[in-house]
C-alpha atoms as a PDB file:
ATOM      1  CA  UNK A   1       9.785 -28.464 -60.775  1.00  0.00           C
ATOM      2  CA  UNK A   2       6.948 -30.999 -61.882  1.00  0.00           C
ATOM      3  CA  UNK A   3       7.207 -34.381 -61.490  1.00  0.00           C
ATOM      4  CA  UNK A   4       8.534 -36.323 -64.676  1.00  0.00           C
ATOM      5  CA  UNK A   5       6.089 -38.910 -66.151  1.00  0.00           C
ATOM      6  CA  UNK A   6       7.537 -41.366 -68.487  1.00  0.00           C
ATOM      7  CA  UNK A   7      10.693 -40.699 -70.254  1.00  0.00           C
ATOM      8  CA  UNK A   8      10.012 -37.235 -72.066  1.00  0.00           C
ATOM      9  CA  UNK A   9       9.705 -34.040 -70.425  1.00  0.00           C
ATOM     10  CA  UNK A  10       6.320 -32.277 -70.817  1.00  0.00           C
ATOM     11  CA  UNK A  11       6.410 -29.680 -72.971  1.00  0.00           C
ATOM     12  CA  UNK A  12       3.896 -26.533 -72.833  1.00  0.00           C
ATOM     13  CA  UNK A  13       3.534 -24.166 -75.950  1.00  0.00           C
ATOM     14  CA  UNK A  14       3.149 -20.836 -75.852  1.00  0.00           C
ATOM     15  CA  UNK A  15       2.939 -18.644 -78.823  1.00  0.00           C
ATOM     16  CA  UNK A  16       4.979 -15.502 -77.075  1.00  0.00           C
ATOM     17  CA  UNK A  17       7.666 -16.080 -79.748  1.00  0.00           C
ATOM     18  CA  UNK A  18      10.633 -17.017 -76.661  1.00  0.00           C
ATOM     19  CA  UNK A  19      12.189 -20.610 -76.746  1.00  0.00           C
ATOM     20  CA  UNK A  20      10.639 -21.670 -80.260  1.00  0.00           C
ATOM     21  CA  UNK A  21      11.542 -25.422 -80.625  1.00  0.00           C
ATOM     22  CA  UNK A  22      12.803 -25.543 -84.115  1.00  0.00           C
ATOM     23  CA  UNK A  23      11.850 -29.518 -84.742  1.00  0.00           C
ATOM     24  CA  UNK A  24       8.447 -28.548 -83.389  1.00  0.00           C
ATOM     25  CA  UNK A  25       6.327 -31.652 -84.871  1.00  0.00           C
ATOM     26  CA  UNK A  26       9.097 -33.721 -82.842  1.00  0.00           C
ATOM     27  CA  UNK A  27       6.718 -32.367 -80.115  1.00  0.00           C
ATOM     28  CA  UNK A  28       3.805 -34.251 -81.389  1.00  0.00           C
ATOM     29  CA  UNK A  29       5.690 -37.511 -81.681  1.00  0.00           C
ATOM     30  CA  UNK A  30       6.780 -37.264 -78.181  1.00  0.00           C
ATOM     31  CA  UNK A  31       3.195 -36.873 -77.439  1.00  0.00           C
ATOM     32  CA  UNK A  32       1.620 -39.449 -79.072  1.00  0.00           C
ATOM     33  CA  UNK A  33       4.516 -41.972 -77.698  1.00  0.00           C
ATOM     34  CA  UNK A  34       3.495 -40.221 -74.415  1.00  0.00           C
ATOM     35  CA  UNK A  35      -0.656 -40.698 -75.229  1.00  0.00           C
ATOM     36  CA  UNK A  36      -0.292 -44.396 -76.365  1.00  0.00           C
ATOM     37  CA  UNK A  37       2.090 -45.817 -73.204  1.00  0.00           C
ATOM     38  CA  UNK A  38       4.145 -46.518 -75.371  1.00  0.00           C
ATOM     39  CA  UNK A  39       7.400 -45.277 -73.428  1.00  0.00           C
ATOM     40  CA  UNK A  40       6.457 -47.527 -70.364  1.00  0.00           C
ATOM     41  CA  UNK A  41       5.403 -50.193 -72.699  1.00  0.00           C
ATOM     42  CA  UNK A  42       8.485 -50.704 -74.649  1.00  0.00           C
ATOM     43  CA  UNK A  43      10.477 -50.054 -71.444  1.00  0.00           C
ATOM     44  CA  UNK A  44       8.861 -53.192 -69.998  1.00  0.00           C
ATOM     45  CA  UNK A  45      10.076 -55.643 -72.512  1.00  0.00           C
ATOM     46  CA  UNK A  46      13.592 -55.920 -71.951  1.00  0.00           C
ATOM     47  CA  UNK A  47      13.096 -55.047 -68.537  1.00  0.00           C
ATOM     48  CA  UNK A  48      13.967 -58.525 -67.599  1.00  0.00           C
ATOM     49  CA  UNK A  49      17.196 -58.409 -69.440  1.00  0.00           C
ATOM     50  CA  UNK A  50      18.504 -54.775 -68.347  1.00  0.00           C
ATOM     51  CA  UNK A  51      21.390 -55.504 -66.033  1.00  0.00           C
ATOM     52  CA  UNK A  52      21.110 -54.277 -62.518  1.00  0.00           C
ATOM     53  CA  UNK A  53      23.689 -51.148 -63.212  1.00  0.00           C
ATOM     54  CA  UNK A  54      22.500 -49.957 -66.169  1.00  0.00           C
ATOM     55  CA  UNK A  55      22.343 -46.188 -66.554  1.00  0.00           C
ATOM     56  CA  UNK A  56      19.725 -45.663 -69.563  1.00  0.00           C
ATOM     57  CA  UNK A  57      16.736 -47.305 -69.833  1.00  0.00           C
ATOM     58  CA  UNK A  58      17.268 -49.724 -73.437  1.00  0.00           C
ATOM     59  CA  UNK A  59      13.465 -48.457 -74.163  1.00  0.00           C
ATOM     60  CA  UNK A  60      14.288 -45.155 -74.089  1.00  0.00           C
ATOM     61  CA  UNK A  61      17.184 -45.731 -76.502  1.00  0.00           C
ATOM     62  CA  UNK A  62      15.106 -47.402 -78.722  1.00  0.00           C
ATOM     63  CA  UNK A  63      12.038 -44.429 -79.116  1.00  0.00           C
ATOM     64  CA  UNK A  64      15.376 -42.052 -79.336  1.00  0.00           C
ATOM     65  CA  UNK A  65      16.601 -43.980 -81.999  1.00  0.00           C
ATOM     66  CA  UNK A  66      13.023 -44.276 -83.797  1.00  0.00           C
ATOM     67  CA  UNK A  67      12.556 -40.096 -83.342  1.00  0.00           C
ATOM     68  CA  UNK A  68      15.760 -39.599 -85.097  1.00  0.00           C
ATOM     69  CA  UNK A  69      14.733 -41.648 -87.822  1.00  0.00           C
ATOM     70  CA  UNK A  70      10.945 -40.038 -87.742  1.00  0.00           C
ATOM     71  CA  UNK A  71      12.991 -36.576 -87.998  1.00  0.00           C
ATOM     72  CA  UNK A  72      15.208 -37.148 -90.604  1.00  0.00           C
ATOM     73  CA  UNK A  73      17.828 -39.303 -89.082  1.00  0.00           C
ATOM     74  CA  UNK A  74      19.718 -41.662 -91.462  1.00  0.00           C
ATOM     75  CA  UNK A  75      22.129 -43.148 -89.100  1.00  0.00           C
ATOM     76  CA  UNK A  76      23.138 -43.404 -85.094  1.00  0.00           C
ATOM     77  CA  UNK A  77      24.789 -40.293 -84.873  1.00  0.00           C
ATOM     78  CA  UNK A  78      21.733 -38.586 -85.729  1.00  0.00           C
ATOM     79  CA  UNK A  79      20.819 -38.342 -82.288  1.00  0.00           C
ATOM     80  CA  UNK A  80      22.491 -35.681 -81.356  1.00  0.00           C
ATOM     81  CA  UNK A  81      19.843 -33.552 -82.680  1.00  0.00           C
ATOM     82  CA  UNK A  82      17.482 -35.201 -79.964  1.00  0.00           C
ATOM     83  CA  UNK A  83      20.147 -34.175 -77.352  1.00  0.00           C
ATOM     84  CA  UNK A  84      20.145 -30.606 -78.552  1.00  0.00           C
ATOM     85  CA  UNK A  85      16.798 -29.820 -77.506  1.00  0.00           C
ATOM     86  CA  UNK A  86      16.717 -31.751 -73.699  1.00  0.00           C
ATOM     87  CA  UNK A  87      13.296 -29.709 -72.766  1.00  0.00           C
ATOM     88  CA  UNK A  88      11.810 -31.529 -75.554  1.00  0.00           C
ATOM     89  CA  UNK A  89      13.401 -35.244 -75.272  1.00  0.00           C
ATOM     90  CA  UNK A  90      14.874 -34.962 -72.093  1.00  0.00           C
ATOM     91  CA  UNK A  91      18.683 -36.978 -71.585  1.00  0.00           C
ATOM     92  CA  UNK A  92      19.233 -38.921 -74.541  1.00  0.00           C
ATOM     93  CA  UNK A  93      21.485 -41.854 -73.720  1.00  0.00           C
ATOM     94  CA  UNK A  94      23.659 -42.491 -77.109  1.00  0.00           C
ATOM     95  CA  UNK A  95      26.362 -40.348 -77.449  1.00  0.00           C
ATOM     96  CA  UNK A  96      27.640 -39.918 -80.860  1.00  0.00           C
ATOM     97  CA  UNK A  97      31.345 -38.796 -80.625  1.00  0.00           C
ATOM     98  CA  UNK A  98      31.329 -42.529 -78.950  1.00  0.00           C
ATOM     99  CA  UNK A  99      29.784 -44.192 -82.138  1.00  0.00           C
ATOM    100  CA  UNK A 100      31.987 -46.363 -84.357  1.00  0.00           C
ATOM    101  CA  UNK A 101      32.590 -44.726 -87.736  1.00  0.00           C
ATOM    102  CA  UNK A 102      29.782 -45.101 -90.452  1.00  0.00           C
END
């Protein structure tokens, strides 16, 4: 297994027609957040405010919560289609069966 850089998973594309990722220009977002820095960027803002045991990185969150949005996403729970493809976006943090109603 390669080593992880960043909070997203690299992906490699192959046109052999096997494991087709169907939100494919999700793929480019995550690579231009990738590109730019700014995954370790925005993770280093609230760094100083991210409590010693906290699982998920509040950075991460946020760019998950932006790609929903970017994707389609109209609310929270709209997530869930980041955490269907984890090769793409790797563990997603918020868990919508956890989400107040809407």
């Amino acid at each position: 297994m390669r080593k992880r850089i960043g909070f997203y998973p690299r992906v490699r594309i192959e046109g052999d027609g096997r494991a087709v990722v169907s939100q494919a220009g999700s793929v480019l977002l995550v690579e231009t957040v990738r590109k730019a820095g700014l995954d370790t960027a925005i993770s280093a803002v609230p760094a100083p405010w991210r409590k010693a045991r906290a699982v998920h990185d509040p950075g991460k969150i946020l760019l998950d919560v932006a790609l929903a949005v970017a994707l389609g996403g109209d609310c929270l729970a709209d997530v869930g289609m980041l955490r269907a493809e984890p090769a793409v976006f790797g563990p997603v943090a918020l868990r919508p069966d956890r989400l107040p109603p809407h």
